[in-house]
PDB file of N, CA and C in Angstrom:
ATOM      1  N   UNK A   1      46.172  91.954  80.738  1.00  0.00           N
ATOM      2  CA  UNK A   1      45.529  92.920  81.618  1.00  0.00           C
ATOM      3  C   UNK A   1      46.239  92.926  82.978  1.00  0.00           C
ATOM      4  N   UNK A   2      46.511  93.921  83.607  1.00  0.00           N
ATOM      5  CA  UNK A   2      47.283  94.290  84.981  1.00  0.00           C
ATOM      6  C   UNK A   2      46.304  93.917  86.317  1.00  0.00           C
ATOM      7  N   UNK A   3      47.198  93.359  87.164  1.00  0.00           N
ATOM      8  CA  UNK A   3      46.713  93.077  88.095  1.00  0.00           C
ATOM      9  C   UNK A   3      46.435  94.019  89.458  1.00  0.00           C
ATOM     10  N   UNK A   4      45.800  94.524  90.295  1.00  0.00           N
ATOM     11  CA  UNK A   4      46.468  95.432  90.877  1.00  0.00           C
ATOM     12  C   UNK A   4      46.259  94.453  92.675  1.00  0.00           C
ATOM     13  N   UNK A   5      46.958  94.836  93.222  1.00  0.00           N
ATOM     14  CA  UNK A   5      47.524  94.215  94.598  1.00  0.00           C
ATOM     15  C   UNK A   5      47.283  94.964  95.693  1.00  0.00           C
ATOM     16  N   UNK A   6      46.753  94.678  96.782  1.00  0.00           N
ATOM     17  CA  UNK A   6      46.590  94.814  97.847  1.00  0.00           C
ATOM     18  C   UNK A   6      47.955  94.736  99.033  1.00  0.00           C
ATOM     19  N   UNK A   7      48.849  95.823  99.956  1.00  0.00           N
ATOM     20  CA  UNK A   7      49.991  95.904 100.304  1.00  0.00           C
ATOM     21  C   UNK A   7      49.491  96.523 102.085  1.00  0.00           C
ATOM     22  N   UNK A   8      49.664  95.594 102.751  1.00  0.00           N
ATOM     23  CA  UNK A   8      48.874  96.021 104.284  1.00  0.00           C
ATOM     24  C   UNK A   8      50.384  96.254 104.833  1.00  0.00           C
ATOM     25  N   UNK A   9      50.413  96.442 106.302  1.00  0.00           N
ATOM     26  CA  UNK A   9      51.808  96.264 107.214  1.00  0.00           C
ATOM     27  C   UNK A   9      52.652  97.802 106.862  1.00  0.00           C
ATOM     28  N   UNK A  10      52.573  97.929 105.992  1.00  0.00           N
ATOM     29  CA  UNK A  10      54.128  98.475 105.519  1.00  0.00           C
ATOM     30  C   UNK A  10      54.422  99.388 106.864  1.00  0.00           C
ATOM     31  N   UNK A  11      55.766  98.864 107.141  1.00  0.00           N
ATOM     32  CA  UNK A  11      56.605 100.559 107.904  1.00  0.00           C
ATOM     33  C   UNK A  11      56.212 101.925 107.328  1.00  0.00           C
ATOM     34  N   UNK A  12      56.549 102.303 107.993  1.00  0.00           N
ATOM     35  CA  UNK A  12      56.034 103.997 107.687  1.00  0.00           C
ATOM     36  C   UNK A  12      56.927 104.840 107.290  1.00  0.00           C
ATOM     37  N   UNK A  13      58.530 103.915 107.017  1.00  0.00           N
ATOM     38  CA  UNK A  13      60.034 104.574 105.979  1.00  0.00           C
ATOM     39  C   UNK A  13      59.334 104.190 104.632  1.00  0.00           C
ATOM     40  N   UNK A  14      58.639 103.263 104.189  1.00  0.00           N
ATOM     41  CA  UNK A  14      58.361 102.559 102.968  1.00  0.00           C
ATOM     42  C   UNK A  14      58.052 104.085 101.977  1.00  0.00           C
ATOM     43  N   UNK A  15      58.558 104.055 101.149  1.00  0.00           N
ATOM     44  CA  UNK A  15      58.124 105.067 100.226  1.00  0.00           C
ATOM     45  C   UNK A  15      57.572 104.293  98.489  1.00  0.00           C
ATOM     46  N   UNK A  16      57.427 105.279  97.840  1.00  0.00           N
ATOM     47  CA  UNK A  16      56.974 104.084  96.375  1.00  0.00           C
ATOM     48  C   UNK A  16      58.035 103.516  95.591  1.00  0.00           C
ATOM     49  N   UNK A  17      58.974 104.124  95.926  1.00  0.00           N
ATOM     50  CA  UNK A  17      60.134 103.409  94.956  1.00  0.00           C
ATOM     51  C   UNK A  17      60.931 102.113  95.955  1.00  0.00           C
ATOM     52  N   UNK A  18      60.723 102.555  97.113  1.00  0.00           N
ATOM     53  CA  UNK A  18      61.070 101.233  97.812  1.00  0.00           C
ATOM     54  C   UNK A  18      59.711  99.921  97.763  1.00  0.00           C
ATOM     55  N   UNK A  19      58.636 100.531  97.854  1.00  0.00           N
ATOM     56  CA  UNK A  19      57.749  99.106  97.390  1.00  0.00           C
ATOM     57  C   UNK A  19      57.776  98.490  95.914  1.00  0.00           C
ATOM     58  N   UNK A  20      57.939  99.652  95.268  1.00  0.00           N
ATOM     59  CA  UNK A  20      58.583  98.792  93.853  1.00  0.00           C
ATOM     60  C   UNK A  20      59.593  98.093  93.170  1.00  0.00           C
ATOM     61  N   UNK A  21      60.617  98.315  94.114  1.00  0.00           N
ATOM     62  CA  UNK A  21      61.504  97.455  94.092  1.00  0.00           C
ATOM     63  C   UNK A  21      61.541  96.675  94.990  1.00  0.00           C
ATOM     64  N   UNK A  22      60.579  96.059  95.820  1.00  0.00           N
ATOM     65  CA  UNK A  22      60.611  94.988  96.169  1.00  0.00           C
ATOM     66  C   UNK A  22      59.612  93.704  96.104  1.00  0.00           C
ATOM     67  N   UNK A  23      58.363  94.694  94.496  1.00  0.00           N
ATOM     68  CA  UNK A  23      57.941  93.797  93.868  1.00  0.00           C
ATOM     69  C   UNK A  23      58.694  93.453  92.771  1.00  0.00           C
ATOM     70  N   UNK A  24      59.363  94.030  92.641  1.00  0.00           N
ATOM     71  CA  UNK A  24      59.849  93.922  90.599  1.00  0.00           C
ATOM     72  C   UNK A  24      60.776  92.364  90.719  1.00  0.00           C
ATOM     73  N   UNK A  25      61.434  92.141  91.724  1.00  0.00           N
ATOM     74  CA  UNK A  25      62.191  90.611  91.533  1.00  0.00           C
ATOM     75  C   UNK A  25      60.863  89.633  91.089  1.00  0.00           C
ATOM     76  N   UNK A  26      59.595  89.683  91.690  1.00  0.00           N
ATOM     77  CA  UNK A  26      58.596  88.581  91.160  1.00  0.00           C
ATOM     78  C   UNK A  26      57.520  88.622  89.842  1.00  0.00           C
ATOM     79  N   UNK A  27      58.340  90.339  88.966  1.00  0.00           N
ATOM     80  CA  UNK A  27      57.373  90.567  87.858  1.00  0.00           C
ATOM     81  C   UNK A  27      57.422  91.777  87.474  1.00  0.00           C
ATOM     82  N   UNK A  28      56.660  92.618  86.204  1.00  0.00           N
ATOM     83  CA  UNK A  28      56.739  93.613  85.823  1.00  0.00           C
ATOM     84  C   UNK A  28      55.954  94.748  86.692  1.00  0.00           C
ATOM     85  N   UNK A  29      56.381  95.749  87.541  1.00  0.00           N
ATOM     86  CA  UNK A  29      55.241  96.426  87.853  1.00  0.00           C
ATOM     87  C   UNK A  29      55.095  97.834  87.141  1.00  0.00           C
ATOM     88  N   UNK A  30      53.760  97.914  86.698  1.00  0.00           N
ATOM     89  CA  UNK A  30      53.235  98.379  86.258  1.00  0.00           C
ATOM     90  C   UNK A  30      53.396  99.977  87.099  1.00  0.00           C
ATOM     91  N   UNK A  31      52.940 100.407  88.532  1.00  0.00           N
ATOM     92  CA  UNK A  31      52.740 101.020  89.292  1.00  0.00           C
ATOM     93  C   UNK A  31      52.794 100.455  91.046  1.00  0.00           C
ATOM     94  N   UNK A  32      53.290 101.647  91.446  1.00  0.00           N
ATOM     95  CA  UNK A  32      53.479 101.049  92.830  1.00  0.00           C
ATOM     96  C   UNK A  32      53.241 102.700  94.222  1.00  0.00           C
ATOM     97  N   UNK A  33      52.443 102.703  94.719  1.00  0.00           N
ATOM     98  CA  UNK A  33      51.929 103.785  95.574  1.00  0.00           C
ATOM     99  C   UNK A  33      51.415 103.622  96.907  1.00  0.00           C
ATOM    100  N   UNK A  34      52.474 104.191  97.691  1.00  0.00           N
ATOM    101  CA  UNK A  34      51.679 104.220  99.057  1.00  0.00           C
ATOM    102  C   UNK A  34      50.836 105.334  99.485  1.00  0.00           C
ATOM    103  N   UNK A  35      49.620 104.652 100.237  1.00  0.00           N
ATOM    104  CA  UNK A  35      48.690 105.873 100.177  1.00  0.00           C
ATOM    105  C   UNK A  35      49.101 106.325 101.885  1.00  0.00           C
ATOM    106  N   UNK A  36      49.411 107.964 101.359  1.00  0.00           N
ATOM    107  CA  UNK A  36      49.709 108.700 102.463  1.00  0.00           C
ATOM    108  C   UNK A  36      48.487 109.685 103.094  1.00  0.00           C
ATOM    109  N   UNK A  37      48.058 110.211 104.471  1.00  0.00           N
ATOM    110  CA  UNK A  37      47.540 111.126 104.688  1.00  0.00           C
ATOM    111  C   UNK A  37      47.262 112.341 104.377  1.00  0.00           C
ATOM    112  N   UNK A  38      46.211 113.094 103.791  1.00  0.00           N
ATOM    113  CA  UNK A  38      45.868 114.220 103.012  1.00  0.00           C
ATOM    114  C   UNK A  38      46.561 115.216 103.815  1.00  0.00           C
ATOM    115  N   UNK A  39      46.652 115.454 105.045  1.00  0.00           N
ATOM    116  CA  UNK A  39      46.726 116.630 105.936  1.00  0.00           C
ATOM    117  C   UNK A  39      48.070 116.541 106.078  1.00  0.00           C
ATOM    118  N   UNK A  40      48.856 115.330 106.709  1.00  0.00           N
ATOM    119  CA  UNK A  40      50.092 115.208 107.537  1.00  0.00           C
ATOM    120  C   UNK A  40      51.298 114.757 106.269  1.00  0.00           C
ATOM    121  N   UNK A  41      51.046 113.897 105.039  1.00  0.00           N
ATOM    122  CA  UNK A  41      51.426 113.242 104.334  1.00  0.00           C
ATOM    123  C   UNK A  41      51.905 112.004 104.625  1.00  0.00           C
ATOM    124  N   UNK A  42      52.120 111.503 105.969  1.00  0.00           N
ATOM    125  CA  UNK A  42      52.866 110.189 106.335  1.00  0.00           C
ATOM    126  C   UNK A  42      52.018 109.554 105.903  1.00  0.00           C
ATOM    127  N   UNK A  43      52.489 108.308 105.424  1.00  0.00           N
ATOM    128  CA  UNK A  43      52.349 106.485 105.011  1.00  0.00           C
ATOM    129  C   UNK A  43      51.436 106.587 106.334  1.00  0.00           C
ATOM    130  N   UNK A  44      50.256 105.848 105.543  1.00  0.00           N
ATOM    131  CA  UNK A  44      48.993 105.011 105.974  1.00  0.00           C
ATOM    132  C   UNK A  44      49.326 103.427 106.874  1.00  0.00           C
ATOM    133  N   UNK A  45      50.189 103.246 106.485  1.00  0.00           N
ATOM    134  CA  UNK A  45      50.646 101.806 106.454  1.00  0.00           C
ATOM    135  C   UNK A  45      50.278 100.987 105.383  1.00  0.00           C
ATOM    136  N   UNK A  46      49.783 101.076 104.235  1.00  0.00           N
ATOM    137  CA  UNK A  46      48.878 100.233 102.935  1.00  0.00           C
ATOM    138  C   UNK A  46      49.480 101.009 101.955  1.00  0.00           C
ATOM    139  N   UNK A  47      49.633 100.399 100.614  1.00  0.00           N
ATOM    140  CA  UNK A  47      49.514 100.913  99.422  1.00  0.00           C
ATOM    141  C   UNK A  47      49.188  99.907  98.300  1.00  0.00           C
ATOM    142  N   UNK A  48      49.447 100.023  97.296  1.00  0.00           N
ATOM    143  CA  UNK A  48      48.626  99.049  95.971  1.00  0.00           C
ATOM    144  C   UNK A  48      49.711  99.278  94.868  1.00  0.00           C
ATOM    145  N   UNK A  49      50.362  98.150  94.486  1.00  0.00           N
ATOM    146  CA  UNK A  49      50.973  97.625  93.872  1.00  0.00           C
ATOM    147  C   UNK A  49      50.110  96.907  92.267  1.00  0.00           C
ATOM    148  N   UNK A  50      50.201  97.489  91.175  1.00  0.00           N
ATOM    149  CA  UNK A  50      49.422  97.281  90.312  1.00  0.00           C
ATOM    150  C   UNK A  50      50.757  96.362  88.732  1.00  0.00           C
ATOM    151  N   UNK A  51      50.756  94.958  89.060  1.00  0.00           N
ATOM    152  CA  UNK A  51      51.794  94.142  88.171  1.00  0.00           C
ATOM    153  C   UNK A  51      51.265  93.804  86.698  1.00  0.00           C
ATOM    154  N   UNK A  52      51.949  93.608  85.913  1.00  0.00           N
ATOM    155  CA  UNK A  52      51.218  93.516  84.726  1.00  0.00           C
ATOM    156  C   UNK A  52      50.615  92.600  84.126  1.00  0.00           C
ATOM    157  N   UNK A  53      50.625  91.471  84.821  1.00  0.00           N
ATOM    158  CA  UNK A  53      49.688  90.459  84.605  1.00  0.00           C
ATOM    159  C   UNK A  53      49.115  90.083  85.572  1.00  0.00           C
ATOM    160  N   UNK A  54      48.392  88.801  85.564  1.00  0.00           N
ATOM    161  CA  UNK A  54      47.778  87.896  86.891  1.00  0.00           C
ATOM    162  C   UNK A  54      48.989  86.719  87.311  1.00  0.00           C
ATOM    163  N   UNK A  55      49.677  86.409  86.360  1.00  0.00           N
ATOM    164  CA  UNK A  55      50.882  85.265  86.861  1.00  0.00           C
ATOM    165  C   UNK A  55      51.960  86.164  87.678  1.00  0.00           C
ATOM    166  N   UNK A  56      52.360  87.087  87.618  1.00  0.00           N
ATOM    167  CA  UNK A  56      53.359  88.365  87.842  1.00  0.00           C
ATOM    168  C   UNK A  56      52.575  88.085  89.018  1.00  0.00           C
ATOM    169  N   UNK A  57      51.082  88.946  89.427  1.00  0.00           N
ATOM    170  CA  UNK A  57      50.704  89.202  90.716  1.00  0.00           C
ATOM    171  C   UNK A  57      50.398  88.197  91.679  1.00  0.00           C
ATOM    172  N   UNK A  58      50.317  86.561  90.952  1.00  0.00           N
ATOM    173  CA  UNK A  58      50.089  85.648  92.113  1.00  0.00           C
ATOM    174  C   UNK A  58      51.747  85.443  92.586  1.00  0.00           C
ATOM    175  N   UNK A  59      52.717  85.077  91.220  1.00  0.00           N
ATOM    176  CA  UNK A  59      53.994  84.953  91.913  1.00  0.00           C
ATOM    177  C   UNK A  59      54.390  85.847  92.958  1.00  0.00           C
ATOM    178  N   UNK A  60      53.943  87.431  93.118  1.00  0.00           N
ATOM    179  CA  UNK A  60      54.388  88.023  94.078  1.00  0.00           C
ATOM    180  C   UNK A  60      53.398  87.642  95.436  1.00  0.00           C
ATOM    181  N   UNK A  61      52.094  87.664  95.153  1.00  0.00           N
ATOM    182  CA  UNK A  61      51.483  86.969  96.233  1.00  0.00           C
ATOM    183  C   UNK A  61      52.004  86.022  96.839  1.00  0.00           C
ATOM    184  N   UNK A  62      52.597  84.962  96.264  1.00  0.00           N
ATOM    185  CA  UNK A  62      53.146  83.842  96.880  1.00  0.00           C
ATOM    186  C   UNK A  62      53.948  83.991  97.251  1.00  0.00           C
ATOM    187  N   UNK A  63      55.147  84.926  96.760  1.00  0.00           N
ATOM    188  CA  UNK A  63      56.518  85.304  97.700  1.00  0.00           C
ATOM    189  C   UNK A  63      56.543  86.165  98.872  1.00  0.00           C
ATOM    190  N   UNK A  64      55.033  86.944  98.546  1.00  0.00           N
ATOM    191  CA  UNK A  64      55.962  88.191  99.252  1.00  0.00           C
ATOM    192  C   UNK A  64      54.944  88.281 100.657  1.00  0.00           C
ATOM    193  N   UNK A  65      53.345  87.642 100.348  1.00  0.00           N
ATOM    194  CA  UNK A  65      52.613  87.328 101.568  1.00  0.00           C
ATOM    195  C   UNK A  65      53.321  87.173 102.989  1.00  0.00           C
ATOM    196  N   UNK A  66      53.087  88.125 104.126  1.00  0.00           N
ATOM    197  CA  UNK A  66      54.019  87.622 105.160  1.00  0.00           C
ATOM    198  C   UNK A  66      55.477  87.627 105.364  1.00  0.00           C
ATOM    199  N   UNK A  67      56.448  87.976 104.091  1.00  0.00           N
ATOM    200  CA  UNK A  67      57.308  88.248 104.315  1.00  0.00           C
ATOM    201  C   UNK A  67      57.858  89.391 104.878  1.00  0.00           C
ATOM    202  N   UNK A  68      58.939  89.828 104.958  1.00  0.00           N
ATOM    203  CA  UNK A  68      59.642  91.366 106.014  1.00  0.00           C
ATOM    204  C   UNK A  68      59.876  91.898 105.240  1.00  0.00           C
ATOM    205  N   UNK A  69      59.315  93.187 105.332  1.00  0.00           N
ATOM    206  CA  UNK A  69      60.314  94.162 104.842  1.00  0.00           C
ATOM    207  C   UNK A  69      60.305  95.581 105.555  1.00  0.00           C
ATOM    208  N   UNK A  70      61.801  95.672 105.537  1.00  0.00           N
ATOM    209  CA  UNK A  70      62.253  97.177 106.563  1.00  0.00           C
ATOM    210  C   UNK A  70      61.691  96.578 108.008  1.00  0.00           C
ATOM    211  N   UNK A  71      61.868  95.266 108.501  1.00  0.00           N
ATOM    212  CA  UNK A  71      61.499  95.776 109.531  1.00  0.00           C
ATOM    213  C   UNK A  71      59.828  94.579 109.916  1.00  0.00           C
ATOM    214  N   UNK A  72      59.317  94.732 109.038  1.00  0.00           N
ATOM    215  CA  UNK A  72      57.643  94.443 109.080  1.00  0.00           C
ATOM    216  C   UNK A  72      57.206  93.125 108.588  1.00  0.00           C
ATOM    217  N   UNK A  73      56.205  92.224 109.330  1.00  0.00           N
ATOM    218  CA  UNK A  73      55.610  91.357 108.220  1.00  0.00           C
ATOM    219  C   UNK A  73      54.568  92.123 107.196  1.00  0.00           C
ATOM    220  N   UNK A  74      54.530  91.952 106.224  1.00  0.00           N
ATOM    221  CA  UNK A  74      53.675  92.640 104.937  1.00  0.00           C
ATOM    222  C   UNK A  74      52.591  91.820 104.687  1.00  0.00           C
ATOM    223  N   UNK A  75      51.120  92.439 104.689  1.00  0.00           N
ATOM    224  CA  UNK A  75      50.164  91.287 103.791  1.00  0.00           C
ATOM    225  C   UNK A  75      50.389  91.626 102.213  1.00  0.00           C
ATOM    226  N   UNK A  76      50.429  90.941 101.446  1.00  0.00           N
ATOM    227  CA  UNK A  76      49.951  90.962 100.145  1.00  0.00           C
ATOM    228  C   UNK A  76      48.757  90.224  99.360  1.00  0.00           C
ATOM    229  N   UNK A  77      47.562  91.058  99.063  1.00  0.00           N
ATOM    230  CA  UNK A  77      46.508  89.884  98.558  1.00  0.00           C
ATOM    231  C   UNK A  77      46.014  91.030  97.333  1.00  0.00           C
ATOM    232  N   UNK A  78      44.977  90.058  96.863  1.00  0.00           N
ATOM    233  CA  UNK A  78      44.658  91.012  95.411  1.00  0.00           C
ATOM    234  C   UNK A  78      43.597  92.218  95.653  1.00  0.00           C
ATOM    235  N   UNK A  79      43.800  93.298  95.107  1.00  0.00           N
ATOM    236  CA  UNK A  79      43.083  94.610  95.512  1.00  0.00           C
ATOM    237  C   UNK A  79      41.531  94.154  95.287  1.00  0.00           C
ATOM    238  N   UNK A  80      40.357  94.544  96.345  1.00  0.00           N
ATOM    239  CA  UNK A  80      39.382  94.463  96.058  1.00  0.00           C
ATOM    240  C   UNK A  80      38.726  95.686  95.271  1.00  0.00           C
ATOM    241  N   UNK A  81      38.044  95.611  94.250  1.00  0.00           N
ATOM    242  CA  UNK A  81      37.796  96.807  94.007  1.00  0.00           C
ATOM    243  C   UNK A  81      36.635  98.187  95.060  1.00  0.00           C
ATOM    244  N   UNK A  82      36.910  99.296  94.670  1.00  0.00           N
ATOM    245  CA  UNK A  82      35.369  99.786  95.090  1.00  0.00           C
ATOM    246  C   UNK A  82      34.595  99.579  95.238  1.00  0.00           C
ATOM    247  N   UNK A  83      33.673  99.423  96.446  1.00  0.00           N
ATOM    248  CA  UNK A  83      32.141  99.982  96.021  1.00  0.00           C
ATOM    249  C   UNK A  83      31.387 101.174  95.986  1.00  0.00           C
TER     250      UNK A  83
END
C-alpha cells in the first residue's frame, strides 16, 4: 500500500517533475504534485509526494527532512489525512 507524504518549504521554481525526481533516489514514487493557486497558478510552497510503500516513504523521510533543495530547507513528514 502507498504511502503518501507531506512536502512543506518548497521554492516556488519547484514544479512536479522536479519534486519527483528528487524523491525517486530514496524509492518508487508513485505520484508527485505541487499544489498551485486556483486563480494565479503559482506553487503554494507544499505539495504531496505519494511513494509506494511505507519503507520507500520513511527512507525518504529520513533523507530528505530538512534537506535543500533549489535553494530551500524542505519539511518532509507523512501526509495527514482529511477531516
Amino acid at each position: 500500500m502507498s504511502t503518501k507524504l507531506f512536502v512543506g518549504s518548497l521554492p516556488w521554481a519547484v514544479n512536479d517533475e522536479a519534486l519527483k525526481s528528487a524523491f525517486e533516489a530514496h524509492g518508487k514514487v508513485v505520484s508527485a504534485k505541487v499544489i498551485t493557486d486556483r486563480e494565479t497558478g503559482k506553487s503554494r510552497g507544499f505539495g504531496f509526494v505519494e511513494m509506494e510503500n511505507e519503507t520507500d516513504a520513511n527512507n525518504a523521510i529520513q533523507a530528505l527532512n530538512g534537506s535543500e533543495l533549489s535553494g530551500r530547507n524542505i519539511i518532509v513528514s507523512e501526509a495527514k489525512p482529511k477531516k
